[in-house]
PDB file of N, CA and C in Angstrom:
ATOM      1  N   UNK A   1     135.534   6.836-222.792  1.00  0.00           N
ATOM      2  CA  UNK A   1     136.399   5.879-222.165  1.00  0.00           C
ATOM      3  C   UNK A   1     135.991   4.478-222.611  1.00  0.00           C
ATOM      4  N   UNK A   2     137.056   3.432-222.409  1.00  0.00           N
ATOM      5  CA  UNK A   2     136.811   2.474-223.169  1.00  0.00           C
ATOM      6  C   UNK A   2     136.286   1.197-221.945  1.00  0.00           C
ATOM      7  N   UNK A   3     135.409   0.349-222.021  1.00  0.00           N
ATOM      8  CA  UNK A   3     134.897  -0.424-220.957  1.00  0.00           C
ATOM      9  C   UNK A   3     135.695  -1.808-221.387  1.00  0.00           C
ATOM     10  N   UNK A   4     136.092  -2.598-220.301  1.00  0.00           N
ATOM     11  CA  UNK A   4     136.432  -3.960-220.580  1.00  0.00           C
ATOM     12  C   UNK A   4     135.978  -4.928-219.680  1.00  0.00           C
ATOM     13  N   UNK A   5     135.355  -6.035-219.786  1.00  0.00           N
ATOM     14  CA  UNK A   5     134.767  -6.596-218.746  1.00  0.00           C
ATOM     15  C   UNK A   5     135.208  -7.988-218.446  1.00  0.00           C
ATOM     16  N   UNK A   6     136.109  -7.903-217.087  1.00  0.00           N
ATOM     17  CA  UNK A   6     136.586  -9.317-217.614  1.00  0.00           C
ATOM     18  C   UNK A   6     136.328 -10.412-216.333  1.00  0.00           C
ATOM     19  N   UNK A   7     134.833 -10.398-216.055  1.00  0.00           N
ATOM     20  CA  UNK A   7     134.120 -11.070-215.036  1.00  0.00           C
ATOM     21  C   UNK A   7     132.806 -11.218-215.328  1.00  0.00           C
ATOM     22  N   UNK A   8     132.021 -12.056-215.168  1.00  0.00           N
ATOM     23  CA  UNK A   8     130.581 -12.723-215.725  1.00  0.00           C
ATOM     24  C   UNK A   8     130.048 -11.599-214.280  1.00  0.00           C
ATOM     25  N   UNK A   9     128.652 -11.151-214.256  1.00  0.00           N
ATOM     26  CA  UNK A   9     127.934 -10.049-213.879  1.00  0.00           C
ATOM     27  C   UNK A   9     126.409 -10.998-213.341  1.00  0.00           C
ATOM     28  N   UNK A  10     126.273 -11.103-211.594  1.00  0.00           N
ATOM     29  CA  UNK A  10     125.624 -11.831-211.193  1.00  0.00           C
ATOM     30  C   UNK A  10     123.948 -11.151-211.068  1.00  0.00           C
ATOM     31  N   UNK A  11     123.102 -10.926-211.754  1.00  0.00           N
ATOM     32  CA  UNK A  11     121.961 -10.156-211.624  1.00  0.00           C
ATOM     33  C   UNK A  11     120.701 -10.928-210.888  1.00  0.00           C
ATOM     34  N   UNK A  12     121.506 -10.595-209.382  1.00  0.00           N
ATOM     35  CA  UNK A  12     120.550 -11.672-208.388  1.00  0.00           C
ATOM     36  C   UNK A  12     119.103 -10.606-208.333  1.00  0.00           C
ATOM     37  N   UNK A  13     118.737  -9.379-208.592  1.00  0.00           N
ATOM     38  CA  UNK A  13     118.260  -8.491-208.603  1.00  0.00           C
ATOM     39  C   UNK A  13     117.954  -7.224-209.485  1.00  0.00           C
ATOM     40  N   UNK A  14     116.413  -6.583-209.248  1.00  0.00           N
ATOM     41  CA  UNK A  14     116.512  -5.516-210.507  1.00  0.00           C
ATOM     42  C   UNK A  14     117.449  -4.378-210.076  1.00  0.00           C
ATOM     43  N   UNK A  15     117.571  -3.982-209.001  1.00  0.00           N
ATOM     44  CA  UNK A  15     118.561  -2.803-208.336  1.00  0.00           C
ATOM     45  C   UNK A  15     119.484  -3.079-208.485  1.00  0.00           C
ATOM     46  N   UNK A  16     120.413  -4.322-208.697  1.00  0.00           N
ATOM     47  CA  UNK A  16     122.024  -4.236-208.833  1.00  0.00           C
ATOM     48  C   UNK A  16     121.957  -4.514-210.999  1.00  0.00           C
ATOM     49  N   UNK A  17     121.042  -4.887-211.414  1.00  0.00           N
ATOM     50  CA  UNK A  17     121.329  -4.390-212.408  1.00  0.00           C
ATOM     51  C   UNK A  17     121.278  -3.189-213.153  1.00  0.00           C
ATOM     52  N   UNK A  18     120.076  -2.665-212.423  1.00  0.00           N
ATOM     53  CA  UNK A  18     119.937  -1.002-212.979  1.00  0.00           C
ATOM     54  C   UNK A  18     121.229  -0.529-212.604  1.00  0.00           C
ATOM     55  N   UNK A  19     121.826  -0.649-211.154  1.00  0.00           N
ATOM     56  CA  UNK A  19     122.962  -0.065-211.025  1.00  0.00           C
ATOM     57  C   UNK A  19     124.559  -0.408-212.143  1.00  0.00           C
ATOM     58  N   UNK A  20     124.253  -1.761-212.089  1.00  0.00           N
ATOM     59  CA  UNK A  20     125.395  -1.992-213.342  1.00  0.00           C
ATOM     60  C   UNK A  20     125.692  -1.447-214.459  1.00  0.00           C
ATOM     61  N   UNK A  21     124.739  -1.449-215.388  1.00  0.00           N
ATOM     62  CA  UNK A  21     124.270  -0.750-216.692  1.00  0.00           C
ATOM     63  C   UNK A  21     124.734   1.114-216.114  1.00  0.00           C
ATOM     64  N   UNK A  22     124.311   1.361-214.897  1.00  0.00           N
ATOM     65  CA  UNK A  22     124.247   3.028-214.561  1.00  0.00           C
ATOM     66  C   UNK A  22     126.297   3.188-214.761  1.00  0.00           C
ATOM     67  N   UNK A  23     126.522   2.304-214.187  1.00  0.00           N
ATOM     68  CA  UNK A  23     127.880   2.294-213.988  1.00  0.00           C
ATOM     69  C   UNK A  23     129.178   2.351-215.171  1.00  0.00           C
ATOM     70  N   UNK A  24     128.503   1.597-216.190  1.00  0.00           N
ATOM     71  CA  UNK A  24     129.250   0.939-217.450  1.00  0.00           C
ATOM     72  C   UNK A  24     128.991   2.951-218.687  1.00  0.00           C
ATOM     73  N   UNK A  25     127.713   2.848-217.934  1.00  0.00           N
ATOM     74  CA  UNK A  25     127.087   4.113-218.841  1.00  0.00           C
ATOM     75  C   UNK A  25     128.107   5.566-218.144  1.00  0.00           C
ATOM     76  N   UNK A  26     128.155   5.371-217.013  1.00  0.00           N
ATOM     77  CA  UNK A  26     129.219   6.216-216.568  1.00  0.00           C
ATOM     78  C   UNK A  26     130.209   6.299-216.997  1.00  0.00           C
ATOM     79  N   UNK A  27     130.670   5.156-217.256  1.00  0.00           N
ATOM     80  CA  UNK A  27     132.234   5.015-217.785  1.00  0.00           C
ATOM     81  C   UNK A  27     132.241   5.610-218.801  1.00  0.00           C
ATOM     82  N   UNK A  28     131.196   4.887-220.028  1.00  0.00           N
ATOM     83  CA  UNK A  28     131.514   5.498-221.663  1.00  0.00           C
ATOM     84  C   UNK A  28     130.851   6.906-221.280  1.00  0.00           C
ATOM     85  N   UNK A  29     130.429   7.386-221.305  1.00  0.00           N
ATOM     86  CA  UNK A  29     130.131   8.791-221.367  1.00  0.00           C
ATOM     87  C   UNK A  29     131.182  10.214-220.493  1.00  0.00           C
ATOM     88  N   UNK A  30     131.625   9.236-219.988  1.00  0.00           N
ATOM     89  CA  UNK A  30     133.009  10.124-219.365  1.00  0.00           C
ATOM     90  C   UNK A  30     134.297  10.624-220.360  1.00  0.00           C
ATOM     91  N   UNK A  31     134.303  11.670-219.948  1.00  0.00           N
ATOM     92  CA  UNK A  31     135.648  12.254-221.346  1.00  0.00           C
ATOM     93  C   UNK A  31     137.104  11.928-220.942  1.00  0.00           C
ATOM     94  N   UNK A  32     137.232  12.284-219.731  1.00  0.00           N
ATOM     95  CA  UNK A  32     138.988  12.298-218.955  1.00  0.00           C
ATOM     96  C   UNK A  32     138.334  11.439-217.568  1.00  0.00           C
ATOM     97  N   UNK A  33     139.781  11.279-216.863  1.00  0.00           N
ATOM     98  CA  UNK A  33     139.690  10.476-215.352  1.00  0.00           C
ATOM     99  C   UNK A  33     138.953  11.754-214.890  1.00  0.00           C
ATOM    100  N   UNK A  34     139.523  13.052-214.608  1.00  0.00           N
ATOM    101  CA  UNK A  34     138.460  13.739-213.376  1.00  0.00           C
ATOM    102  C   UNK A  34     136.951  13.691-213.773  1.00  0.00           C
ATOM    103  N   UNK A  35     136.149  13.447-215.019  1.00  0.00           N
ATOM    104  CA  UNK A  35     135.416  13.592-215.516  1.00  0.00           C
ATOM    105  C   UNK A  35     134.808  12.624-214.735  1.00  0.00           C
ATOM    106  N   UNK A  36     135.138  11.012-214.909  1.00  0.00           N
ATOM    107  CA  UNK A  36     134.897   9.565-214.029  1.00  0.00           C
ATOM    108  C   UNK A  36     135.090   9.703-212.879  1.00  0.00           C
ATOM    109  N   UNK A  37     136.116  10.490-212.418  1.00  0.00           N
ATOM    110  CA  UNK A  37     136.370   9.844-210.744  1.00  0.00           C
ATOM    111  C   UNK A  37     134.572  10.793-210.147  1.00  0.00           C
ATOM    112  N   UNK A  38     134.329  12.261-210.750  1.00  0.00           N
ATOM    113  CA  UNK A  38     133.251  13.145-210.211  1.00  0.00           C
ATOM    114  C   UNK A  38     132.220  12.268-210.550  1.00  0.00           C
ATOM    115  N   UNK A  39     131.813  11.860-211.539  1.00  0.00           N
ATOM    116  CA  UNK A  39     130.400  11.168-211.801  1.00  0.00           C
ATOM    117  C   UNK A  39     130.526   9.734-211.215  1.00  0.00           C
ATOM    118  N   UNK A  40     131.562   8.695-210.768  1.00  0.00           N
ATOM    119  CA  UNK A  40     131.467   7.960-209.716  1.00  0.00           C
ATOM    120  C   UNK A  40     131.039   8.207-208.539  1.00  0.00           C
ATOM    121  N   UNK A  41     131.797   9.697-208.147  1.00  0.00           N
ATOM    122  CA  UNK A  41     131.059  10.156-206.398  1.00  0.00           C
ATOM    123  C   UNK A  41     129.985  10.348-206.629  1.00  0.00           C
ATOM    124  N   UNK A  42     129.418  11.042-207.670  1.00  0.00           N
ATOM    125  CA  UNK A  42     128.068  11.312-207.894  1.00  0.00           C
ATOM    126  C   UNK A  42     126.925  10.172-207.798  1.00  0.00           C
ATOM    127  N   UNK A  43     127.654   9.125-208.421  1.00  0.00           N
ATOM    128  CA  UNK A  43     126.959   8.154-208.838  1.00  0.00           C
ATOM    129  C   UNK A  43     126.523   7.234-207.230  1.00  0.00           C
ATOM    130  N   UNK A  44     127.568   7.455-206.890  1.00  0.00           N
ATOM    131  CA  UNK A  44     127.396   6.633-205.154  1.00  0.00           C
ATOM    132  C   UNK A  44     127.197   7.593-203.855  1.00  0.00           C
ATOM    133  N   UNK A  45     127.081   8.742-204.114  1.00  0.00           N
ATOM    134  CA  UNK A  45     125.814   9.676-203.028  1.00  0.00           C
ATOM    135  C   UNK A  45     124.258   9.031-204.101  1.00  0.00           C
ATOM    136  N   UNK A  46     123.794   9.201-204.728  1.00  0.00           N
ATOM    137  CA  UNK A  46     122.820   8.906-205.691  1.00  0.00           C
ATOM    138  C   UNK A  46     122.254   7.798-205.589  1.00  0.00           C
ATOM    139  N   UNK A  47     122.895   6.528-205.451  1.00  0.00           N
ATOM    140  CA  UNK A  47     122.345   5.131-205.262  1.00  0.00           C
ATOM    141  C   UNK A  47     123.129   4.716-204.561  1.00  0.00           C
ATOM    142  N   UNK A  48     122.741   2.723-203.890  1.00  0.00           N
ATOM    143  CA  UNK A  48     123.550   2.078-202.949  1.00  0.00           C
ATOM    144  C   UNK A  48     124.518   1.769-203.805  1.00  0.00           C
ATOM    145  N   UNK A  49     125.677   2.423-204.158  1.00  0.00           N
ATOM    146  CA  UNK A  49     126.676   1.648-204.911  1.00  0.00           C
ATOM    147  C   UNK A  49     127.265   0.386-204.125  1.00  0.00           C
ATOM    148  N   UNK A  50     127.907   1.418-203.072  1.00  0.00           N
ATOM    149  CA  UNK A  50     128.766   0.517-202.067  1.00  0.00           C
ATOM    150  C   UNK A  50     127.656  -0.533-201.543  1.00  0.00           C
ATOM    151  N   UNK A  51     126.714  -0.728-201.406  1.00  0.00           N
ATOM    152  CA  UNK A  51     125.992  -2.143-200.983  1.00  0.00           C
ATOM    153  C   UNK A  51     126.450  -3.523-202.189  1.00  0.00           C
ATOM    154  N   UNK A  52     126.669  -3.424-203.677  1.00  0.00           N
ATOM    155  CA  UNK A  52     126.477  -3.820-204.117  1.00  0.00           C
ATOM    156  C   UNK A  52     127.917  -4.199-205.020  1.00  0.00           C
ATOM    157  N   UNK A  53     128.959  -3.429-204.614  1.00  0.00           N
ATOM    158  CA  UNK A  53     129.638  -2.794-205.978  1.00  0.00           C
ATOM    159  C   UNK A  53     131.080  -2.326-204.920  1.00  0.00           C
ATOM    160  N   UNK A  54     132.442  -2.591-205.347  1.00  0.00           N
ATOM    161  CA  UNK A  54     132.909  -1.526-204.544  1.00  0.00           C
ATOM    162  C   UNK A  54     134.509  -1.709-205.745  1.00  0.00           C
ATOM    163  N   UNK A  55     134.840  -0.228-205.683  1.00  0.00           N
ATOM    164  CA  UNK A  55     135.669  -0.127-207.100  1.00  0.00           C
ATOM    165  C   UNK A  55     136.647   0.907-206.515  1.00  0.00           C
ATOM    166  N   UNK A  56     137.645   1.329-207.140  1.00  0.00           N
ATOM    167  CA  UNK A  56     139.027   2.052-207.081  1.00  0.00           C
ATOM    168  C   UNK A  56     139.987   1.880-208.111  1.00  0.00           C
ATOM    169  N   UNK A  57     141.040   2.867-208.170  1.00  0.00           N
ATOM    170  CA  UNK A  57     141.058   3.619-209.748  1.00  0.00           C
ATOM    171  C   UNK A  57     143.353   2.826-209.757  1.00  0.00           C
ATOM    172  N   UNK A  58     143.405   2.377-210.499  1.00  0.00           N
ATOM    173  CA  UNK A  58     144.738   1.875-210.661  1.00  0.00           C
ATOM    174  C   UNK A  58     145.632   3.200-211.434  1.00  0.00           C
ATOM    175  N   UNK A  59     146.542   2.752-212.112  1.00  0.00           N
ATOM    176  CA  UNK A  59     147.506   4.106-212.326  1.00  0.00           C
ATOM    177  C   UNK A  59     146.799   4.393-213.927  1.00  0.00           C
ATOM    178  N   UNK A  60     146.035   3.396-214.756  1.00  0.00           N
ATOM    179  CA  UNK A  60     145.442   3.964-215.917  1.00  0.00           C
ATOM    180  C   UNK A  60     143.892   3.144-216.037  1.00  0.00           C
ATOM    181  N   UNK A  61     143.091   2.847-214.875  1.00  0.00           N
ATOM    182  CA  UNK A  61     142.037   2.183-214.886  1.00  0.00           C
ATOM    183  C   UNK A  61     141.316   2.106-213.650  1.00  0.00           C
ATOM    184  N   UNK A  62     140.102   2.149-214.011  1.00  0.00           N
ATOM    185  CA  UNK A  62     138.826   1.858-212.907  1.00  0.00           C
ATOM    186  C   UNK A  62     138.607   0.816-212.488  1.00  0.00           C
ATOM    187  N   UNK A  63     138.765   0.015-211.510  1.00  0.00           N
ATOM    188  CA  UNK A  63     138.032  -1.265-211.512  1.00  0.00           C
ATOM    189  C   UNK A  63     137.332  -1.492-210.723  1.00  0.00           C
ATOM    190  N   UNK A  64     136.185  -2.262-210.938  1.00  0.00           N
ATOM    191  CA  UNK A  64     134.946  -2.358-210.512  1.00  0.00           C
ATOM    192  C   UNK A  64     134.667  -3.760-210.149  1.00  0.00           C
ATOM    193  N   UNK A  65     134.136  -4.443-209.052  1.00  0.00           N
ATOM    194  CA  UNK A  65     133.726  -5.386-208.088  1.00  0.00           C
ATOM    195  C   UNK A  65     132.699  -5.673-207.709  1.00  0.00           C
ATOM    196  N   UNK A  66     131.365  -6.653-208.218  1.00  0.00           N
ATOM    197  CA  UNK A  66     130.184  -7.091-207.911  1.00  0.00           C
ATOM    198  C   UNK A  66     131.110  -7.734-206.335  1.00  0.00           C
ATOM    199  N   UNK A  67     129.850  -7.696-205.686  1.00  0.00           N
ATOM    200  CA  UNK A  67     129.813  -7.869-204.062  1.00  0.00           C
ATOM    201  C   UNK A  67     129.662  -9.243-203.795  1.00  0.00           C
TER     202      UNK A  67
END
């Protein structure tokens, strides 16, 4: 999948950047949407996503929200 980033990325912290990078790495390594939408849930039982991060899926895209 293809990543586009079209917001500057605030790294007040080492945990919301490890999580960023975890996130972006999710994306490209994902093959199809069910592939992304499962390794997103995965990804946020796994770490504080939602503390940091909070995202939802448009009719051909993910988008993603520093907090």
């Amino acid at each position: 999948m293809k990543v586009t980033i079209e917001h500057s990325f605030c790294p007040y912290c080492d945990e919301v950047t490890e999580l960023y990078f975890r996130i972006i790495n999710t994306i490209l390594f994902s093959g199809n949407e069910a592939e992304l939408r499962e390794s997103m849930r995965q990804l946020e039982k796994k770490t504080p996503l939602d503390e940091y991060f909070t995202y939802g899926y448009g009719a051909r895209h993910l988008w993603v929200c520093q907090r």
